[in-house]
N, C-alpha and C. Protein backbone atom coordinates (compact mmCIF):
# COMPACT_ATOMS: atom_id res chain seq x y z
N UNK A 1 -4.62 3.96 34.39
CA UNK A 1 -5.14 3.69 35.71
C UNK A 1 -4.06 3.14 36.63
N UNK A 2 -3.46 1.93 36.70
CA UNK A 2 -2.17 1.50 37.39
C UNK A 2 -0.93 2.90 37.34
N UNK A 3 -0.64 3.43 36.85
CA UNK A 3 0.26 4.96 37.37
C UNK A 3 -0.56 5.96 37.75
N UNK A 4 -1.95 5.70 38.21
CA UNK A 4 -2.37 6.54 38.94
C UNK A 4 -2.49 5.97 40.05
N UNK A 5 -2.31 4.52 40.78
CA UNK A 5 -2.46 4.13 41.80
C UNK A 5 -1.24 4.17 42.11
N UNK A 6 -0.15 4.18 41.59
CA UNK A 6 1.12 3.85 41.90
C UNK A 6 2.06 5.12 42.02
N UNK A 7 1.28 5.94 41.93
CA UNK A 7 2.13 7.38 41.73
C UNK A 7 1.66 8.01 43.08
N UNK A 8 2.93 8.86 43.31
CA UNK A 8 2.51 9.79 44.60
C UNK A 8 2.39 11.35 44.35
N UNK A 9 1.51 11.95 45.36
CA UNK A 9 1.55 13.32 45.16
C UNK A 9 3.15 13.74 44.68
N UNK A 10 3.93 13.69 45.07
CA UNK A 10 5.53 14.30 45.45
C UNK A 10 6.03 13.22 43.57
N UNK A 11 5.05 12.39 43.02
CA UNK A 11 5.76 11.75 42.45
C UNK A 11 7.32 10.93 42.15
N UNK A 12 7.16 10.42 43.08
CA UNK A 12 8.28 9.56 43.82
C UNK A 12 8.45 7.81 43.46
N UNK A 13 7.05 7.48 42.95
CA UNK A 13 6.58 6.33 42.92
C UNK A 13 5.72 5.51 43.82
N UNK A 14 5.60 4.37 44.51
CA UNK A 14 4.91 3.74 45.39
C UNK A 14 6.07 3.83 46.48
N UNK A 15 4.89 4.29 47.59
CA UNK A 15 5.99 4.50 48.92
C UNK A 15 6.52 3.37 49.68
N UNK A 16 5.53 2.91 49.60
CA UNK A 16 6.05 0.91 49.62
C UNK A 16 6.94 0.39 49.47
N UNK A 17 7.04 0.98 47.84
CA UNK A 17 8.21 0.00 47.31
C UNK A 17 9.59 0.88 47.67
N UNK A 18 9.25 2.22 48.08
CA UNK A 18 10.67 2.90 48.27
C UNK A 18 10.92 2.19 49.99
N UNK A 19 9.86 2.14 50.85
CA UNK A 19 10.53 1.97 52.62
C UNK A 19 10.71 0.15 52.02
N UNK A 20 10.44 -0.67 51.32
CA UNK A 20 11.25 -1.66 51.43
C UNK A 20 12.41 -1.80 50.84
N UNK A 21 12.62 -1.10 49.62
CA UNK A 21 14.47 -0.92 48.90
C UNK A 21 14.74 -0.04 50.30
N UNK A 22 14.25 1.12 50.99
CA UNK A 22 15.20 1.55 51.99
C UNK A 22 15.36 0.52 53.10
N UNK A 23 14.81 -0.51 53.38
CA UNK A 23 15.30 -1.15 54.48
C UNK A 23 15.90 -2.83 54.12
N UNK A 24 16.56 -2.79 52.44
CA UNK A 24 17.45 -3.78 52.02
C UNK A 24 18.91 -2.73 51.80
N UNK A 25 18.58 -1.69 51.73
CA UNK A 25 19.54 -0.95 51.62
C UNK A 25 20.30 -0.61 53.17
N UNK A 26 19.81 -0.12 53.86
CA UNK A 26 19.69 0.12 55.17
C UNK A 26 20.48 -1.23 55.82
N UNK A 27 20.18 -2.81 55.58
CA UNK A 27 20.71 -3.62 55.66
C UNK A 27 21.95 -4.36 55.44
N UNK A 28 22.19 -3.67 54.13
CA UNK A 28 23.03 -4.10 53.62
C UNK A 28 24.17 -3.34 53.99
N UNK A 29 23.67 -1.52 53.93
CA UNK A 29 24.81 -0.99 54.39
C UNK A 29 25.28 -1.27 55.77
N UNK A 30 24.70 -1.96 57.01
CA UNK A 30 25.16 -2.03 57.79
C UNK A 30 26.19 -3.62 57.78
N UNK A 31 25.22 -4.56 56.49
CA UNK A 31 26.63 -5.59 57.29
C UNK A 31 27.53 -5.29 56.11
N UNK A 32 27.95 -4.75 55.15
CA UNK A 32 29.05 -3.55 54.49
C UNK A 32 29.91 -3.37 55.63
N UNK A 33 29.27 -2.29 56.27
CA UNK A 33 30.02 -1.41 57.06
C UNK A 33 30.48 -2.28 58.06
N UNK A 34 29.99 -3.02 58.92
CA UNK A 34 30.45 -4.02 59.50
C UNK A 34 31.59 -4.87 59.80
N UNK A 35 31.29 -5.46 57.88
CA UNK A 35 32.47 -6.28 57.54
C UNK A 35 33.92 -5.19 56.73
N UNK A 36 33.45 -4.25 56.81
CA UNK A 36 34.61 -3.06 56.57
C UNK A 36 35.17 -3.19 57.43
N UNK A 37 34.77 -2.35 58.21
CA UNK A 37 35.86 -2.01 59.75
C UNK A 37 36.33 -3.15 60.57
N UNK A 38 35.54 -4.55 60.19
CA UNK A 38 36.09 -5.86 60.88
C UNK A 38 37.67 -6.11 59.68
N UNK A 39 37.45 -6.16 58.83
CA UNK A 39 38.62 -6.38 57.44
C UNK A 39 40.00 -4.94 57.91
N UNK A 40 39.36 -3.52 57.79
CA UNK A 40 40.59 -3.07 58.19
C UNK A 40 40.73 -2.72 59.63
N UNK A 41 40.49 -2.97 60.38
CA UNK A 41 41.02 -2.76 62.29
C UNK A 41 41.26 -3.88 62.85
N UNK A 42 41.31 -5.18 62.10
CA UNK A 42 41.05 -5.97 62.32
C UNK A 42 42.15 -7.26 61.38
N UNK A 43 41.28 -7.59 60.51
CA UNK A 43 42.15 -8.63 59.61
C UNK A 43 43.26 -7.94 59.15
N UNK A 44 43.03 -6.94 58.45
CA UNK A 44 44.66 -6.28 57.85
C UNK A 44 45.84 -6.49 58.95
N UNK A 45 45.86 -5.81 60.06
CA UNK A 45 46.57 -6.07 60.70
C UNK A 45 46.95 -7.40 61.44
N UNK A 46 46.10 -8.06 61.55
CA UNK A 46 46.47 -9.95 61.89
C UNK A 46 47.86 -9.75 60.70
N UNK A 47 46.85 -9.96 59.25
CA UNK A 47 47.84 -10.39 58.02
C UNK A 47 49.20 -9.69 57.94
N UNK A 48 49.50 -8.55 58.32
CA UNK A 48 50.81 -7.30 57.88
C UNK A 48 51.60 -7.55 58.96
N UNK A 49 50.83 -7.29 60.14
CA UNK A 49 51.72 -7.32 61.87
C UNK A 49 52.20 -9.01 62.06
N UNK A 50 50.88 -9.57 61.95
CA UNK A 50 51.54 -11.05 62.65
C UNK A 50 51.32 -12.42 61.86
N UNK A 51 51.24 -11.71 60.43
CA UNK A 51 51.57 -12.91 59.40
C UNK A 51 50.35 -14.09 59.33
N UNK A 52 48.94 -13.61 59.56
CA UNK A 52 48.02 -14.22 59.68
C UNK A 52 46.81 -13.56 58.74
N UNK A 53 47.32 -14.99 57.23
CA UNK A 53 46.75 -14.08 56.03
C UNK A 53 45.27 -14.47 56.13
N UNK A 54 44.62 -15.56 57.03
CA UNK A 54 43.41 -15.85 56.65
C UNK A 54 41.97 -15.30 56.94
N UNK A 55 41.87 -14.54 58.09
CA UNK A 55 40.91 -13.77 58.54
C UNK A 55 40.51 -12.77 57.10
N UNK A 56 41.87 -11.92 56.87
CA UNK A 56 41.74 -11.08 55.57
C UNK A 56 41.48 -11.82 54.20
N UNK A 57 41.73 -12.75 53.87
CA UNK A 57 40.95 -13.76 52.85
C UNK A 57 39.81 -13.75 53.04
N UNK A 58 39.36 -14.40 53.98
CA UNK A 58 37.54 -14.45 54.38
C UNK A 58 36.94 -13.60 54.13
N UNK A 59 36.96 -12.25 55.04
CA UNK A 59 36.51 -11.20 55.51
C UNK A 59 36.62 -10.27 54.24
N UNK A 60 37.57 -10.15 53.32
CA UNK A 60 37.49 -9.59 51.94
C UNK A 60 37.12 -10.30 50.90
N UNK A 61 36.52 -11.76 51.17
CA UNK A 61 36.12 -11.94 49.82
C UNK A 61 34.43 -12.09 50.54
N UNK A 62 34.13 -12.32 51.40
CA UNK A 62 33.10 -12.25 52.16
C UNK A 62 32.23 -10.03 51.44
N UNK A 63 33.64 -9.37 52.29
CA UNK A 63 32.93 -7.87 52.13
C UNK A 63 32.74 -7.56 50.38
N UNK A 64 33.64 -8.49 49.48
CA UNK A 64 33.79 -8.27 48.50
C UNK A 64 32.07 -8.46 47.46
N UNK A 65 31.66 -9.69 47.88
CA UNK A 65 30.60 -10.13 47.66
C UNK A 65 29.57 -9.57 47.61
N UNK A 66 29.58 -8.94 49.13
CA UNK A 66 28.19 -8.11 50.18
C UNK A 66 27.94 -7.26 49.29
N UNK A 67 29.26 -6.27 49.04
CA UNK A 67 29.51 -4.89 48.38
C UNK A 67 28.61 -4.84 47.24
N UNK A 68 28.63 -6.35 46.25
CA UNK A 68 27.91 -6.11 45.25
C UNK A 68 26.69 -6.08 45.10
N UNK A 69 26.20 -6.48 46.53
CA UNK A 69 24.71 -6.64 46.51
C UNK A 69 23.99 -5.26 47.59
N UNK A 70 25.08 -4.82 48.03
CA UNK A 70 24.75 -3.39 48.62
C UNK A 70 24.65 -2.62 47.17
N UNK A 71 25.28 -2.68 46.47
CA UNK A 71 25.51 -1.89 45.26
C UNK A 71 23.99 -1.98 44.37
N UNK A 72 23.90 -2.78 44.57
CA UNK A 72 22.40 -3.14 43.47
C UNK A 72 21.67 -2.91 44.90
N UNK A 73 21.44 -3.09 46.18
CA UNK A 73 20.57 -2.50 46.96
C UNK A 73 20.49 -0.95 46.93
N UNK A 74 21.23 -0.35 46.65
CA UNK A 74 21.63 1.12 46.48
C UNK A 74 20.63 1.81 45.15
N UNK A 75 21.34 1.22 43.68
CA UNK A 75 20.75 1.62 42.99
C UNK A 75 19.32 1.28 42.86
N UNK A 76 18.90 0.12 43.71
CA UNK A 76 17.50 -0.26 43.63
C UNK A 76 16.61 1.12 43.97
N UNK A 77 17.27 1.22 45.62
CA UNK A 77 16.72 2.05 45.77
C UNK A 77 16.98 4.04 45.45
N UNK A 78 17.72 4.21 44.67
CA UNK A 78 17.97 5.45 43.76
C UNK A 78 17.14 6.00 43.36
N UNK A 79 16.88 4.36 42.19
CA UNK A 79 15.95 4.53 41.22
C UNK A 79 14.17 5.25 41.78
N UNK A 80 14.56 3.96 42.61
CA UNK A 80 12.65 4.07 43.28
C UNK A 80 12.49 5.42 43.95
N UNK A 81 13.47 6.45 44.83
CA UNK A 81 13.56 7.27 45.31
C UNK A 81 14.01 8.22 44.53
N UNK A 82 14.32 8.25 43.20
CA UNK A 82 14.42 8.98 42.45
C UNK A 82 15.77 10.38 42.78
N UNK A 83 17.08 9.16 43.61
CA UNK A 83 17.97 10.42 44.12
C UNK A 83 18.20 11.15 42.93
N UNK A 84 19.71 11.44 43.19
CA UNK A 84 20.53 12.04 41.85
C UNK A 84 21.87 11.19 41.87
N UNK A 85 21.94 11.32 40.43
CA UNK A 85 23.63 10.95 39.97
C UNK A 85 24.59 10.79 41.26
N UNK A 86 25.14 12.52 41.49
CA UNK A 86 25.90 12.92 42.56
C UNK A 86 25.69 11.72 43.91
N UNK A 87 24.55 11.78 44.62
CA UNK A 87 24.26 11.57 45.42
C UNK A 87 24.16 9.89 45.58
N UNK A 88 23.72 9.26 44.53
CA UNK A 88 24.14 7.62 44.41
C UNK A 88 25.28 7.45 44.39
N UNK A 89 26.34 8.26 43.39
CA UNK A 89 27.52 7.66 43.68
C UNK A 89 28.59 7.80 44.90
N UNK A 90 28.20 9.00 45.36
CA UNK A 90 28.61 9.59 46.93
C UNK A 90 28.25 7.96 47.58
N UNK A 91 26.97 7.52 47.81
CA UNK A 91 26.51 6.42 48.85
C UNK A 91 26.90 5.56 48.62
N UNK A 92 27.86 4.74 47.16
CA UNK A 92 28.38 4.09 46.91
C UNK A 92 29.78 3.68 47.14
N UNK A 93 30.57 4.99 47.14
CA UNK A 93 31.83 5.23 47.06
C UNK A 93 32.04 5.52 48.72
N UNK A 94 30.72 5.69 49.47
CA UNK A 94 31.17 5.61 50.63
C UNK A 94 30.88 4.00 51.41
N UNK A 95 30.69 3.37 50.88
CA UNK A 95 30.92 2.12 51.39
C UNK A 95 32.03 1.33 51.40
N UNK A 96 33.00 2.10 50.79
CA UNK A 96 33.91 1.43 50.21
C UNK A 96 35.08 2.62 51.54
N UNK A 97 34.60 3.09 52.25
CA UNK A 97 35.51 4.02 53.35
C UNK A 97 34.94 3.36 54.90
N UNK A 98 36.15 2.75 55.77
CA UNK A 98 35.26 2.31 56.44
C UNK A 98 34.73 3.47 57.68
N UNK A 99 34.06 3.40 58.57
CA UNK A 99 33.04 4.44 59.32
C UNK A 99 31.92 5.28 58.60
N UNK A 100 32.61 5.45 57.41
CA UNK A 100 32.14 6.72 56.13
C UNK A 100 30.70 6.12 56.12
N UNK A 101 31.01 5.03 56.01
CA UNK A 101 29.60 4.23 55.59
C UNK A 101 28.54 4.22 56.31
N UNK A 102 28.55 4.07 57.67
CA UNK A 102 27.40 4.72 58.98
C UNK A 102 26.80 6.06 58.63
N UNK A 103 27.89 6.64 58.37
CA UNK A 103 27.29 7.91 58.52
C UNK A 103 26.49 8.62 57.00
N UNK A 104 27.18 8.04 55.69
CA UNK A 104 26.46 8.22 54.64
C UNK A 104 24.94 7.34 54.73
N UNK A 105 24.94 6.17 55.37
CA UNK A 105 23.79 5.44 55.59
C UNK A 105 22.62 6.33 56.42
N UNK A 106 22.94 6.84 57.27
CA UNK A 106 22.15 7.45 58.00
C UNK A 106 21.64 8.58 57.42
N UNK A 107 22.20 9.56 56.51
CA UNK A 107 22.34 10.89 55.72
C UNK A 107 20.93 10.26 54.96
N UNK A 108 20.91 8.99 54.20
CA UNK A 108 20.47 8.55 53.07
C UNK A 108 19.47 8.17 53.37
N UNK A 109 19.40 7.88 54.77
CA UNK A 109 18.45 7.05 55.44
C UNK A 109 16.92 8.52 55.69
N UNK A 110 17.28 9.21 56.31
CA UNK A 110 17.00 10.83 56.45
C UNK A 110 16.33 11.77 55.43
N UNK A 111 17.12 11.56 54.89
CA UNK A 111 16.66 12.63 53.45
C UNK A 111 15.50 11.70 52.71
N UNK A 112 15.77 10.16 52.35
CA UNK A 112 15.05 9.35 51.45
C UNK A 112 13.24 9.44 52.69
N UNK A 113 13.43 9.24 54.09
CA UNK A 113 12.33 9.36 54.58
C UNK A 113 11.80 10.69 54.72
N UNK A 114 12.35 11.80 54.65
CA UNK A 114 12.01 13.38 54.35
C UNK A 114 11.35 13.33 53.24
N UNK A 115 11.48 12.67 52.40
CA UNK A 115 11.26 12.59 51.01
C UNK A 115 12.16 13.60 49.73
N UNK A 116 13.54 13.82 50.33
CA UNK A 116 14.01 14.33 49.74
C UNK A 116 15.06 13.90 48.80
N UNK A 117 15.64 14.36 47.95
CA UNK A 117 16.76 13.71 47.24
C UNK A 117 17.82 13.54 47.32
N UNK A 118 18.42 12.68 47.44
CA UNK A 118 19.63 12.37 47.86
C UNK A 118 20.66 13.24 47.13
């Protein structure tokens, strides 16, 4: 009885639980991406050009952190959305590119509300 309430036509799981992993995911990839492109357009060059190592300390152990909890926001929602292999590790490995990450977010964002697989 409980996997019959919890199951969807498309068998996907509870849709619930997929639009709230998509909007910790959704979250996360944006302050990711955020603190990406703030770390390289930004701190790298303070630290290399004008010898100002501390912004890039912060800001990478700060993105370093985020990353891991985007990472488990990711597979949270994989699982519940039932992507693929390919396609989790694509959304993963693009967080780690900075801009890449907007735009894989949005891809992921799209397809997971289509109800399709990543």
């Amino acid at each position: 009885m409980a996997a019959e309430r919890t199951a969807t036509p498309t068998g996907r799981g509870d849709d619930r639980s997929v639009g709230a992993a998509l909007q910790r995911y959704r979250a996360m990839a944006l302050v990711v991406g955020v603190l990406l492109v703030a770390l390289f357009f930004v701190a790298v060059p303070l630290e290399y050009i004008w010898h100002v190592p501390e912004p890039a300390t912060v800001l990478g152990t700060a993105h370093g952190f985020l990353y891991g909890l985007f990472l488990l926001a990711t597979v949270d929602l994989a699982l519940r959305a039932r992507w693929t292999l390919q396609g989790t590790v694509l959304t993963l490995v693009a967080g780690t590119v900075p801009v890449l990450s907007f735009y894989a977010e949005r891809k992921a964002t799209a397809k997971t509300r289509a109800g399709e697989r990543v």
